[in-house]
Protein backbone atom coordinates (compact mmCIF):
# COMPACT_ATOMS: atom_id res chain seq x y z
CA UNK A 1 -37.43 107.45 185.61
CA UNK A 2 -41.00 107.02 187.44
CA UNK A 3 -42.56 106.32 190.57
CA UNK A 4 -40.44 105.13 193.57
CA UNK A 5 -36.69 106.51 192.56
CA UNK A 6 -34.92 105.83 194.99
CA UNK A 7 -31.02 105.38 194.73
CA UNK A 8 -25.67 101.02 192.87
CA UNK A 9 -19.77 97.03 192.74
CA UNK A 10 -17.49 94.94 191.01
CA UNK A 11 -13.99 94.89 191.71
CA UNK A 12 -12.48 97.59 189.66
CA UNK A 13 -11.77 95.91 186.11
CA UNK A 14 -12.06 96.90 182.74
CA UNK A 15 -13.63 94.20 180.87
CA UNK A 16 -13.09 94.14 177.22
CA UNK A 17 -15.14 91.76 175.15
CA UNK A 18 -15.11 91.45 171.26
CA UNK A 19 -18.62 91.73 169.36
CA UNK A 20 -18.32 88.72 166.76
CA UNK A 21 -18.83 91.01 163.41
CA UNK A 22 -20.47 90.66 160.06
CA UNK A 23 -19.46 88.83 157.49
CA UNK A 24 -17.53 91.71 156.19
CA UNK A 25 -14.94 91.33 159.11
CA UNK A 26 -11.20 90.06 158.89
CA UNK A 27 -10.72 86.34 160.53
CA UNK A 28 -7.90 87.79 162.05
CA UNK A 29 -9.47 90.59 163.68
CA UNK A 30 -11.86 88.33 165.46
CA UNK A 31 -10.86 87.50 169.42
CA UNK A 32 -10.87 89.52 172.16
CA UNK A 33 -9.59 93.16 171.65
CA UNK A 34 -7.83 95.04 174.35
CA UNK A 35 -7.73 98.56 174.12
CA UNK A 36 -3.99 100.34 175.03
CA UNK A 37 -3.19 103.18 176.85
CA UNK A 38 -2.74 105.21 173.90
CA UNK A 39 -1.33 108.89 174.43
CA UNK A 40 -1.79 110.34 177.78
CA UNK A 41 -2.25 113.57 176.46
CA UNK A 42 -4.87 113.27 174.66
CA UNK A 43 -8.29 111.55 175.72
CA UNK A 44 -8.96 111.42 171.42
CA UNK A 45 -8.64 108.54 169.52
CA UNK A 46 -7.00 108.58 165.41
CA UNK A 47 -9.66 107.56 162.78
CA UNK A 48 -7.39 104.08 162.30
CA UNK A 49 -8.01 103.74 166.11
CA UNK A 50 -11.99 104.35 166.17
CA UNK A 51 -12.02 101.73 163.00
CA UNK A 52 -10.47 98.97 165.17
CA UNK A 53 -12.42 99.92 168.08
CA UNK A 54 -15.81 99.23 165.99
CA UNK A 55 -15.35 95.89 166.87
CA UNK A 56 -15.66 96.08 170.86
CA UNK A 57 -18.29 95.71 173.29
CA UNK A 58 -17.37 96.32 176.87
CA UNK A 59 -18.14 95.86 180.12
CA UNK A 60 -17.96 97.52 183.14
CA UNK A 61 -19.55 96.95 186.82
CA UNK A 62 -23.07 97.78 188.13
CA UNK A 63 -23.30 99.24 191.10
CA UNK A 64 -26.31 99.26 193.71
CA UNK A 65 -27.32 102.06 196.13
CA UNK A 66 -31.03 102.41 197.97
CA UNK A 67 -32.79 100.34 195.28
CA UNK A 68 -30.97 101.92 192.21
CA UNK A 69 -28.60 100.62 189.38
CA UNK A 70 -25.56 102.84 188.68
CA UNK A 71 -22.71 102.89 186.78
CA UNK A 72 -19.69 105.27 186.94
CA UNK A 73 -18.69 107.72 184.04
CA UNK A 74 -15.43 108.92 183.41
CA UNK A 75 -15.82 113.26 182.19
CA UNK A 76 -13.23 115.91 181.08
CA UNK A 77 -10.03 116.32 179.93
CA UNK A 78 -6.83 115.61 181.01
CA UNK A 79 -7.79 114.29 184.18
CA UNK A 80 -11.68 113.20 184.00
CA UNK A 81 -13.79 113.37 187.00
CA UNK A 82 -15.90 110.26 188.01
CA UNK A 83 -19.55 110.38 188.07
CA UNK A 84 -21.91 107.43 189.21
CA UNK A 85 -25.07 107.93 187.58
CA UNK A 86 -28.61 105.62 187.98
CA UNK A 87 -28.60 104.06 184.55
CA UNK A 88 -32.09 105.04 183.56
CA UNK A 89 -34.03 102.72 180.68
CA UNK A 90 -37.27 104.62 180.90
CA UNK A 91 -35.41 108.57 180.06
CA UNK A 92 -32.67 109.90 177.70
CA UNK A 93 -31.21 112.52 179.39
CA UNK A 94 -27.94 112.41 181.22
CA UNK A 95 -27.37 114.75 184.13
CA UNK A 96 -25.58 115.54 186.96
CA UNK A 97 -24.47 118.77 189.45
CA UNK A 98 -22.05 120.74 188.32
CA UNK A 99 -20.31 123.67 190.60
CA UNK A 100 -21.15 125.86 191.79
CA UNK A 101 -25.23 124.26 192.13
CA UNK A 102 -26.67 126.04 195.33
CA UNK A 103 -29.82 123.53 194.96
CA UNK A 104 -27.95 120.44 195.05
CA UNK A 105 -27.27 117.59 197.35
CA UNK A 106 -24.20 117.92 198.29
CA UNK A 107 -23.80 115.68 201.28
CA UNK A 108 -25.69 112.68 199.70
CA UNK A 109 -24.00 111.73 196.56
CA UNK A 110 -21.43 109.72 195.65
CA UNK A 111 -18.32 111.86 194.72
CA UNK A 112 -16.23 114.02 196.75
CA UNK A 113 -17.89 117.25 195.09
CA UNK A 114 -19.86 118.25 192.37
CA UNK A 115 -18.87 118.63 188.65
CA UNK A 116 -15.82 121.33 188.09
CA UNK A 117 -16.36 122.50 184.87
CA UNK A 118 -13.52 124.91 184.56
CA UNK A 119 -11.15 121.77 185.63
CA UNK A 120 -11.52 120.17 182.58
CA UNK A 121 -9.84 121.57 179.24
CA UNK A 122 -12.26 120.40 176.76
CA UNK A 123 -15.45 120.86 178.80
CA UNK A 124 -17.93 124.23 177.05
CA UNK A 125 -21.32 125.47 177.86
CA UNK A 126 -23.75 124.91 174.46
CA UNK A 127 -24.14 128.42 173.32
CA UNK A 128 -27.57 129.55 172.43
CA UNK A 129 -27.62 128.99 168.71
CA UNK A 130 -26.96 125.33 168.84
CA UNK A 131 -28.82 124.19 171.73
CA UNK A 132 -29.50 120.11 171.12
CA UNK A 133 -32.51 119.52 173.71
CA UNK A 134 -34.80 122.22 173.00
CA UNK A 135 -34.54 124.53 169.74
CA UNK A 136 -32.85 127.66 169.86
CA UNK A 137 -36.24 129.42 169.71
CA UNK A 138 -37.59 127.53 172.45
CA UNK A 139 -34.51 128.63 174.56
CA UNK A 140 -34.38 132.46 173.63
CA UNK A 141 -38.24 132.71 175.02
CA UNK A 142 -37.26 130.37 178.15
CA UNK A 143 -38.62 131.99 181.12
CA UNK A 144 -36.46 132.44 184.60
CA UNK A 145 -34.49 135.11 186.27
CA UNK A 146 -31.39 133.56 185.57
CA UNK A 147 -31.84 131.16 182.54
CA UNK A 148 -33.00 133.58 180.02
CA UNK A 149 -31.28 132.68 176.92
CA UNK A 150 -31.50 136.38 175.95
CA UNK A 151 -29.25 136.92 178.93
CA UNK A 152 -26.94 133.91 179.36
CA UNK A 153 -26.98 133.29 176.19
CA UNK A 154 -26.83 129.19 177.31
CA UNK A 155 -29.19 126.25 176.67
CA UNK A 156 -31.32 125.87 179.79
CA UNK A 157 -33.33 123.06 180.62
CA UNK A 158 -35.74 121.78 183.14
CA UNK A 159 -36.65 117.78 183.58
CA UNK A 160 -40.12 116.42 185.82
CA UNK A 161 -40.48 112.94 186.56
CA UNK A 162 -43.71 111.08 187.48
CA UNK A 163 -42.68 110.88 191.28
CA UNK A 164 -42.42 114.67 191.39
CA UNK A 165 -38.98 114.58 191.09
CA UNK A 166 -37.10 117.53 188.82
CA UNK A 167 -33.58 119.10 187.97
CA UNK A 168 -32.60 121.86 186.23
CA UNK A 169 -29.49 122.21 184.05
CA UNK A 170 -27.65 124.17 181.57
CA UNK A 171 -26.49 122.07 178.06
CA UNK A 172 -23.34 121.38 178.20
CA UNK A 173 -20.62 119.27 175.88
CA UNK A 174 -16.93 117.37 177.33
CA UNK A 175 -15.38 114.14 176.84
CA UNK A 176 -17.35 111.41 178.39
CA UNK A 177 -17.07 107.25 178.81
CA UNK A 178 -17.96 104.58 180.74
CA UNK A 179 -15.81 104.00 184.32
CA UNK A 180 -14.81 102.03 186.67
CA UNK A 181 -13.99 102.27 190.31
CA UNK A 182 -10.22 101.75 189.41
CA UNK A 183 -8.76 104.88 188.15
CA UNK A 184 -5.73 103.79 186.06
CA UNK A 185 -7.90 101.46 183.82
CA UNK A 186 -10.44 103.94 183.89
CA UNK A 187 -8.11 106.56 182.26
CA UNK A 188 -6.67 104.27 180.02
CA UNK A 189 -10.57 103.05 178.64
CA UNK A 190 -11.06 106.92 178.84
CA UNK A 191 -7.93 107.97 176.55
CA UNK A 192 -9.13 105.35 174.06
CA UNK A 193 -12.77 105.89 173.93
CA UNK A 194 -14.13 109.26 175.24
CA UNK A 195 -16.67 111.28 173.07
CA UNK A 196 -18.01 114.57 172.80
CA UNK A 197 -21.35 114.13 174.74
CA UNK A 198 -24.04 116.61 175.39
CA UNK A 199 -25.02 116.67 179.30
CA UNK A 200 -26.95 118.71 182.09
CA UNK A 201 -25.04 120.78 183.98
CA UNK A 202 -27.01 120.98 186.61
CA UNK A 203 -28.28 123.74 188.45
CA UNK A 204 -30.70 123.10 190.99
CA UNK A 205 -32.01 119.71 191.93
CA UNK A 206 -35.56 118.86 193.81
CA UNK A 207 -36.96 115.98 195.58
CA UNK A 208 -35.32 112.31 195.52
CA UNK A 209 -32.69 114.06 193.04
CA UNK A 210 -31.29 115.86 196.17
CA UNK A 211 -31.31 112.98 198.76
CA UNK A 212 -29.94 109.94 196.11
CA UNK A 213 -26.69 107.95 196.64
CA UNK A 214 -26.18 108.75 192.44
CA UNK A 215 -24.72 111.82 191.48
CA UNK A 216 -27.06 111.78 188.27
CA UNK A 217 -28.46 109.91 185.80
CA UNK A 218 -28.17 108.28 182.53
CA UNK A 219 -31.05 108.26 180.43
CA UNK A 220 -30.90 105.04 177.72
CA UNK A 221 -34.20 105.21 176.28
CA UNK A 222 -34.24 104.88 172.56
CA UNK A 223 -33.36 108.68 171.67
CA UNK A 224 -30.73 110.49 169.56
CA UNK A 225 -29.36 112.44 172.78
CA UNK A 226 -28.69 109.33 175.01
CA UNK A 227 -25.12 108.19 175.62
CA UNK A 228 -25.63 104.84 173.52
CA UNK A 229 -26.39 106.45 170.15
CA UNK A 230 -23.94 109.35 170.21
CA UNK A 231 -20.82 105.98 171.22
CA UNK A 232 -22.37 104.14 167.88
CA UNK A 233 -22.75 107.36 165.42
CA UNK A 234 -18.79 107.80 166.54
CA UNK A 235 -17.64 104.30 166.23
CA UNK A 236 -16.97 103.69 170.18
CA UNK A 237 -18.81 100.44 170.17
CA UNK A 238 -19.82 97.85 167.99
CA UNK A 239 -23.42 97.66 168.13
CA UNK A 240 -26.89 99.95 168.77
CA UNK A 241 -27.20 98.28 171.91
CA UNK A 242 -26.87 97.43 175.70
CA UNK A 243 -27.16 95.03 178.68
CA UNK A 244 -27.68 94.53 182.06
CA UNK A 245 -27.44 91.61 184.64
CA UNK A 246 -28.28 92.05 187.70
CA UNK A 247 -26.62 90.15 190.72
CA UNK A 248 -29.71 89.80 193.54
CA UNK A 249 -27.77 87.46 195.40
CA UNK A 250 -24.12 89.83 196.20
CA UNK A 251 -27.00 92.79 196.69
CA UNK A 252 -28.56 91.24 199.45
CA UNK A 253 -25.06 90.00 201.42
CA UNK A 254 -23.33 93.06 200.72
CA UNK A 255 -26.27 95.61 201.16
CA UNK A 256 -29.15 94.62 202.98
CA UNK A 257 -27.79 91.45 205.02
CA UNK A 258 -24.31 93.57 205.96
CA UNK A 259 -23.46 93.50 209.41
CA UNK A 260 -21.44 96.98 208.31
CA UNK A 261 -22.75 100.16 209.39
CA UNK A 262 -20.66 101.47 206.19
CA UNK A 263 -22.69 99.31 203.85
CA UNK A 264 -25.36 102.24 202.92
CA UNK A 265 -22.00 104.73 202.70
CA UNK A 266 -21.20 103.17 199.79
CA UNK A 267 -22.35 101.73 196.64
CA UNK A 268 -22.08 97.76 196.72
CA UNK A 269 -21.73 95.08 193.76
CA UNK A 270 -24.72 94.45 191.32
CA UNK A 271 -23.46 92.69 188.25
CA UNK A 272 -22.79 93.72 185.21
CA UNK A 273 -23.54 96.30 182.75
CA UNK A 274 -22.41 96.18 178.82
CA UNK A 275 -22.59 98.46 176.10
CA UNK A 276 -21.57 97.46 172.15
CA UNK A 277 -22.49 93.55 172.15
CA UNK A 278 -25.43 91.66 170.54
CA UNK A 279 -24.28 88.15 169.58
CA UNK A 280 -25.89 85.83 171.49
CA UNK A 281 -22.31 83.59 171.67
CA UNK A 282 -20.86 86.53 173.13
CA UNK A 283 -22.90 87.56 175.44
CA UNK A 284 -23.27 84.02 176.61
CA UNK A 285 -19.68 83.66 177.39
CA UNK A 286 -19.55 86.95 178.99
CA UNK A 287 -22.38 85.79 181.63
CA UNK A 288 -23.59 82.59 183.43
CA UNK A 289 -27.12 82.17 181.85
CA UNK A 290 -28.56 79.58 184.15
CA UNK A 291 -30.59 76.95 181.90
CA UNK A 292 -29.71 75.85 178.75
CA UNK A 293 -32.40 77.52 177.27
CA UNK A 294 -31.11 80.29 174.45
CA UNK A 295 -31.92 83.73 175.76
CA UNK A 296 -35.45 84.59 174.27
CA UNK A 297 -36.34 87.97 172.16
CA UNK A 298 -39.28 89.98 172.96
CA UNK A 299 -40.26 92.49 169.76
CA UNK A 300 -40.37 96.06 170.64
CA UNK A 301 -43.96 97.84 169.80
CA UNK A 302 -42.15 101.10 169.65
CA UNK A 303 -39.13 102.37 167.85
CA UNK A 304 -38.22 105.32 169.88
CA UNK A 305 -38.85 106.52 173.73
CA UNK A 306 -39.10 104.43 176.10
CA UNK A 307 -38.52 100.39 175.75
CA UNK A 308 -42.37 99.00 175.46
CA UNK A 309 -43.47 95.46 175.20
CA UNK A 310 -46.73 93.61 174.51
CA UNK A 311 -47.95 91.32 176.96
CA UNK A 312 -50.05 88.65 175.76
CA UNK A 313 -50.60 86.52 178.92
CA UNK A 314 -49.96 86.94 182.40
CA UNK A 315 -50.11 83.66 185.34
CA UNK A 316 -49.74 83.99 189.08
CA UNK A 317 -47.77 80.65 189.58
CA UNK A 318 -47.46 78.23 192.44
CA UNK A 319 -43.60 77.05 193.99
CA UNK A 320 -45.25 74.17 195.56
CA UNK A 321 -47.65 72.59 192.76
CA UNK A 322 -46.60 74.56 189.56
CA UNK A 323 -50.29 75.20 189.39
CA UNK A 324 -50.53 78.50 187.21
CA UNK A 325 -53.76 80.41 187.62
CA UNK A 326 -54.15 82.73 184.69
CA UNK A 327 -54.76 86.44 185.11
CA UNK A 328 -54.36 87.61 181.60
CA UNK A 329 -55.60 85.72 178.87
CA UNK A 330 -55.45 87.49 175.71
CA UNK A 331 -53.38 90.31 174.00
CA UNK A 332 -56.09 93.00 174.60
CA UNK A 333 -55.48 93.33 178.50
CA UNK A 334 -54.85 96.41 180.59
CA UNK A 335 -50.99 96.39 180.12
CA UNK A 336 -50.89 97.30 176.64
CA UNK A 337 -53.31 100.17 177.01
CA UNK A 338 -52.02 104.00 177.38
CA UNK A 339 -48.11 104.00 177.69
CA UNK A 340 -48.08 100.13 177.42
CA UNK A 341 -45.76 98.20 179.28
CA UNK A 342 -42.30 99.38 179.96
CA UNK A 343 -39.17 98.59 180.91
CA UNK A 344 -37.45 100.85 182.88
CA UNK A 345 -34.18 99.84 185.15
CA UNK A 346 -34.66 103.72 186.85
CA UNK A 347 -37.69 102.49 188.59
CA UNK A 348 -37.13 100.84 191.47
CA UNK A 349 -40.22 98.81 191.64
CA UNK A 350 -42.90 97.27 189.71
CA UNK A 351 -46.44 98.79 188.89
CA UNK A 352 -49.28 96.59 187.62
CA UNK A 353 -52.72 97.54 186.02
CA UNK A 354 -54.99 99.12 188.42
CA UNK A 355 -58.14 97.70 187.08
CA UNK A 356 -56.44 94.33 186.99
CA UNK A 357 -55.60 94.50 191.25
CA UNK A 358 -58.28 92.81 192.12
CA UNK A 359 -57.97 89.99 189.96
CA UNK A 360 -54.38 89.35 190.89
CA UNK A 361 -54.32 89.98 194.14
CA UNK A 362 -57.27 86.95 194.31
CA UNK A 363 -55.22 84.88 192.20
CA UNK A 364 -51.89 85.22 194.25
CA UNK A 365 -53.99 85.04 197.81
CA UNK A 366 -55.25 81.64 196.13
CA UNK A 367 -51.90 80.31 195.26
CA UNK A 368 -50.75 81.42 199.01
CA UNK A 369 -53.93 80.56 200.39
CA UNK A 370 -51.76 77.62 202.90
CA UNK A 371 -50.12 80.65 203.98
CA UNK A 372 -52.90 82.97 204.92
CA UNK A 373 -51.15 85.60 203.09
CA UNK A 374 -53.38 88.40 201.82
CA UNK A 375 -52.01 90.02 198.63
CA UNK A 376 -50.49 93.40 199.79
CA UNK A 377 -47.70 96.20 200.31
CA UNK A 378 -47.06 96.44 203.73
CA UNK A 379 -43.97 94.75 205.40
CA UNK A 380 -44.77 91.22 207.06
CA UNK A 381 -42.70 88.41 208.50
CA UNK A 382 -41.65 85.04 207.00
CA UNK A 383 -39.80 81.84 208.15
CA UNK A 384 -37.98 80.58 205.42
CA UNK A 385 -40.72 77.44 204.85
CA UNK A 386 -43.10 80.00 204.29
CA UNK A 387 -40.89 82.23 201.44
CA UNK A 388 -40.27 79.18 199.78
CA UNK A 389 -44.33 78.82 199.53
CA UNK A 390 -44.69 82.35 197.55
CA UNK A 391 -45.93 82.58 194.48
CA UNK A 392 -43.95 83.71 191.55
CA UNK A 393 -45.50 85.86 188.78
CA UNK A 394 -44.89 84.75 185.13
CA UNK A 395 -45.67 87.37 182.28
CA UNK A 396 -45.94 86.05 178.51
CA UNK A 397 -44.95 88.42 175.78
CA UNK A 398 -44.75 88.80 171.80
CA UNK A 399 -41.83 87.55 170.68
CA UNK A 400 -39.89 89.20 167.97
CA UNK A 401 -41.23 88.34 165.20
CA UNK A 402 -38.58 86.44 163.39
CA UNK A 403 -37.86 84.32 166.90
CA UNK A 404 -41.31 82.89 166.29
CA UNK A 405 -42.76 82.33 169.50
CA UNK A 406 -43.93 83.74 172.75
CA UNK A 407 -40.98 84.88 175.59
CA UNK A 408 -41.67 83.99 179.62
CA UNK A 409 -40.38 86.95 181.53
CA UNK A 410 -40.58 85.28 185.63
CA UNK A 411 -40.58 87.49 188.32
CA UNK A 412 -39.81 85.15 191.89
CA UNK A 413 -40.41 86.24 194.87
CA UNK A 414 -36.39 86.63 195.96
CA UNK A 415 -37.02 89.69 192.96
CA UNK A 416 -40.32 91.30 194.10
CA UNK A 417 -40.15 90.80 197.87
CA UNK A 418 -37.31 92.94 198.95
CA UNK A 419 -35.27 92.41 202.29
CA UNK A 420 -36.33 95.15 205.22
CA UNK A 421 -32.72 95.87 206.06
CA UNK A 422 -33.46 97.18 209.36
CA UNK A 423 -34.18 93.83 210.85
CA UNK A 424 -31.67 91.67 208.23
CA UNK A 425 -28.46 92.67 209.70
CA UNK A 426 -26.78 90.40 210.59
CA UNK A 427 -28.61 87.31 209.51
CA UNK A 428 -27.64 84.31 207.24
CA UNK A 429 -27.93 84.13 203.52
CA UNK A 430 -31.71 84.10 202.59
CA UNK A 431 -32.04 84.80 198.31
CA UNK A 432 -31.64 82.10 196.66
CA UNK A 433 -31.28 80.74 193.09
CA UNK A 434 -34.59 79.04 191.89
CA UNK A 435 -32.68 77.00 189.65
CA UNK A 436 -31.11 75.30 191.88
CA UNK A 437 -31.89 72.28 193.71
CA UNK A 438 -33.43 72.27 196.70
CA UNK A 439 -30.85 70.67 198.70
CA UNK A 440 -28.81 74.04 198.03
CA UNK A 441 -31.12 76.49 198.67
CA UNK A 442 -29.84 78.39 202.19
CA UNK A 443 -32.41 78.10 205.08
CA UNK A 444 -32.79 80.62 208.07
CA UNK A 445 -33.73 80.24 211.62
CA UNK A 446 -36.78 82.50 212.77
CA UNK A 447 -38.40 84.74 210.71
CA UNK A 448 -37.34 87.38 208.15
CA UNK A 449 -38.92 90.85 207.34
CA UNK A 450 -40.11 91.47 203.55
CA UNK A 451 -41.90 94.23 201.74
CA UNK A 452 -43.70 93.31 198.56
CA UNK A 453 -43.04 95.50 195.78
CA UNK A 454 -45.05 94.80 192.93
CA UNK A 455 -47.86 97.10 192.86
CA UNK A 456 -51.32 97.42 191.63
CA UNK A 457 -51.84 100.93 191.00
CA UNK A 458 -50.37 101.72 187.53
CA UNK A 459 -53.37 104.00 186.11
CA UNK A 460 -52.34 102.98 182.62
CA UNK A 461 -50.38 100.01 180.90
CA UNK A 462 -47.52 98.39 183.64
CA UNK A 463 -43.89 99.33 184.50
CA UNK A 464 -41.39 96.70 184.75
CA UNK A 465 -38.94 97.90 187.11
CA UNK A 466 -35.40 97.39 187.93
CA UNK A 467 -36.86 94.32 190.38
CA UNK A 468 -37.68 92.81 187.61
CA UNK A 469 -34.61 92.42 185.96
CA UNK A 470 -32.96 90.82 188.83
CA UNK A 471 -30.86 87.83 188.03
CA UNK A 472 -31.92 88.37 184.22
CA UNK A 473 -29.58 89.08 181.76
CA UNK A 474 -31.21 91.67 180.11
CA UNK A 475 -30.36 92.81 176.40
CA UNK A 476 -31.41 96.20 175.37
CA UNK A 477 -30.84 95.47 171.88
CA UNK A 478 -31.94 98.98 169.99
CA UNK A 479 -30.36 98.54 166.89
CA UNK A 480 -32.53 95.18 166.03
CA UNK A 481 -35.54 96.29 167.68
CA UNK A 482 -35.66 94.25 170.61
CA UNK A 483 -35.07 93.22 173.63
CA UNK A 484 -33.65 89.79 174.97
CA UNK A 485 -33.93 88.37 178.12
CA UNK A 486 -32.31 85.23 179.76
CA UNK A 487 -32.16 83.90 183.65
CA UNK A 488 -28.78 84.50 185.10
CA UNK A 489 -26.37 84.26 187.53
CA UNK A 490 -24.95 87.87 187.64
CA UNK A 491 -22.26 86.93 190.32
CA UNK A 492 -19.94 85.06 187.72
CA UNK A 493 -18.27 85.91 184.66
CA UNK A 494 -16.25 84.12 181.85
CA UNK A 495 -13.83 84.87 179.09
CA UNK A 496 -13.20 88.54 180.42
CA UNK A 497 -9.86 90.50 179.39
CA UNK A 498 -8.21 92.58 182.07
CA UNK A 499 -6.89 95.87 180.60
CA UNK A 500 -3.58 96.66 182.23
């Protein structure tokens, strides 16, 4: 989680897909698996069960609030209590406010009321001696008047992010999945599937933490104490890895282009979110990738922490000519120095090299020269002639190595220019589908309000942000060090089983 956090619906369905498996799988265990509703008392699963259940992926809906991607988590036992949390690429902790937090924001988020620890059966507070962020020395010489492990004998922990955001939070352990908006099939996916998970209770809460739509967040960087790895080290889903596809087009009608004053009360839908797959033919199926091109693998330079990439080439390309004007040449560039380049879905917006700003901006101002455009952050105006006229920005990365060639990640301007909603209400359609012909694409009358979001600041290597990733399938796959990527429309699904 960096920079500009700010804060993600499907209709509620429980979407059930089955991984393909190794060779070592039964023929007749391949199809699509649908998990039961198993006993009602008891959110655990048999050994036979989590054997079967090896075999799924699932999916479940995103959800979009104030620039962020959420999705909901089902926690505690009998009855779990829903949590919608930012699902957060570029961290690994998950966290959210539990009663009775005096430093919380408790008329901004998304659920009724905060965490209630003592309604859930199964739910403890991580004593001292087995503390699983920080080691049990590090917590008996923690420092605060009310954290002192000395004293509370508890795990206490305290998160910064780079925007100056922070929480504080006390380890604790319950039953946790993935949810849904639809609370039957979300206790039935919950009976079946729920883990012991380590979380934040947390305490007190500063900055954007306080005034977010999300009641936490999910940290899925590549880390021992995120969500993903603890569901594969139990069996709960098929494969080290996880996806998101993100639906720009239902965003912008149901979000920024609603004529609803309720539409920032509540979350809205943002595609699709999927946890357990990695076969291409199944992932494929599950989503409408958009050209017949295979989805392309981009190697991972890191194995752990955050999700980094090398960039190799970078080209500010024109909508009108297809002119690209390159901007990065070779592999030793500006975006593979310090952190690198990440990925991370928790930041709302992308960051470019700063010593690379002016060479970009000149480039792009070039490419929109017919426009009069200069290259810049600050909202401006458009007819829909002249959006149609932006460039787009396309990055060229290292492919994994035994995919043998070089990945396009393309970032068009219906992904980086977002929609001022204070002057959108009310107005027609306006993002549209590149890949489609022109003929389709949805024109407006007048002009339009935008606010460019890629910036040119990043002090050290480049942050792909959730803006990014918008109508990309994107596969976070950990467990073959990688990451795939494939254009997408997020709106549609195939081949999806219905738990009832």
């Amino acid at each position: 989680m960096m920079q500009r956090k700010n804060n993600t619906i499907i209709n509620a369905t429980i979407w059930l897909l089955l991984a393909i498996i190794l060779c070592c799988c039964k023929e007749e265990e391949e199809g699509f698996f649908v998990v039961g509703m198993g006993n009602k008392n008891d959110s655990r699963v048999s050994q036979q069960d989590h054997d079967h259940l090896t075999q799924v992926a699932i999916a479940v809906p995103l959800f979009f609030h104030s620039g962020s991607y959420h999705v909901y988590l089902n926690v505690g036992s009998p009855t779990p209590q829903r949590q919608l949390v930012i699902v957060d690429t570029g961290s690994h902790y998950t966290a959210f406010p539990c009663e009775p937090c005096k430093h919380c924001g408790r008329n901004t988020h998304a659920a009724a009321h905060f965490f209630r620890p003592q309604s859930s059966t199964t739910f403890q507070t991580v004593p001292c001696d087995q503390c699983h962020w920080v080691t049990a020395a590090s917590a008996f010489h923690h420092q605060g008047p009310k954290q002192n492990c000395r004293i509370s004998k508890v795990c206490p922990h305290t998160q910064k992010y780079t925007e100056g955001s922070s929480w504080t939070a006390l380890e604790s352990q319950d039953y946790v999945f993935l949810a849904t908006d639809h609370v039957e099939e979300s206790l039935a996916l919950h009976q079946q599937l729920a883990v012991p998970f380590v979380f934040g209770c947390q305490t007190e809460e500063t900055g954007l933490f306080i005034s977010q739509y999300a009641d936490g967040i999910m940290g899925m960087a590549m880390h021992p104490n995120s969500l993903l790895s603890q569901l594969y080290s139990t069996k709960s889903i098929a494969n080290m890895a996880f996806s998101m596809c993100i639906d720009g087009s239902s965003i912008y009608h149901n979000y920024y282009a609603s004529s609803s004053a309720a539409s920032y009360d509540t979350a809205v839908k943002g595609g699709l979110f999927t946890m357990g797959g990695v076969h291409l033919q199944d992932l494929t199926d599950l989503v409408h990738h958009t050209t017949s091109q295979p989805m392309q693998f981009i190697e991972l330079v890191k194995d752990k922490g955050w999700f980094t990439v090398a960039v190799q080439q970078v080209y500010i390309v024109s909508a009108t000519t297809g002119e690209h004007i390159p901007v990065v040449t070779n592999e030793i560039n500006s975006f593979n120095t310090g952190k690198g380049t990440i990925v991370d879905s928790g930041t709302t917006d992308t960051f470019f090299p700063k010593d690379l700003g002016d060479i970009l901006s000149n480039a792009w101002e070039k490419v929109a020269m017919s426009l009069g455009l200069k290259y810049g952050n600050k909202m401006i105006s458009l007819t829909d002639t002249e959006f149609a006229k932006l460039p787009f920005f396309k990055l060229i990365l290292r492919g994994e190595s035994t995919y043998g060639k070089e990945v396009e990640w393309t970032i068009h301007p219906n992904a980086y220019f977002e929609p001022v909603a204070t002057t959108t209400r009310n107005n027609p359609k306006m993002l549209r589908n590149r890949n489609k012909k022109e003929e389709d694409r949805i024109h407006w009358e007048g002009k339009r309000s935008f606010t460019n979001r890629i910036y040119l600041d990043e002090a050290n290597g480049a942050v792909l942000g959730a803006n990014s990733m918008i109508d990309h399938h994107v596969l976070f796959d950990v467990g073959n060090h990688r990451i795939g990527i494939a254009p997408a429309d997020c709106s549609e699904f195939d081949d999806v089983v219905h738990a009832s």
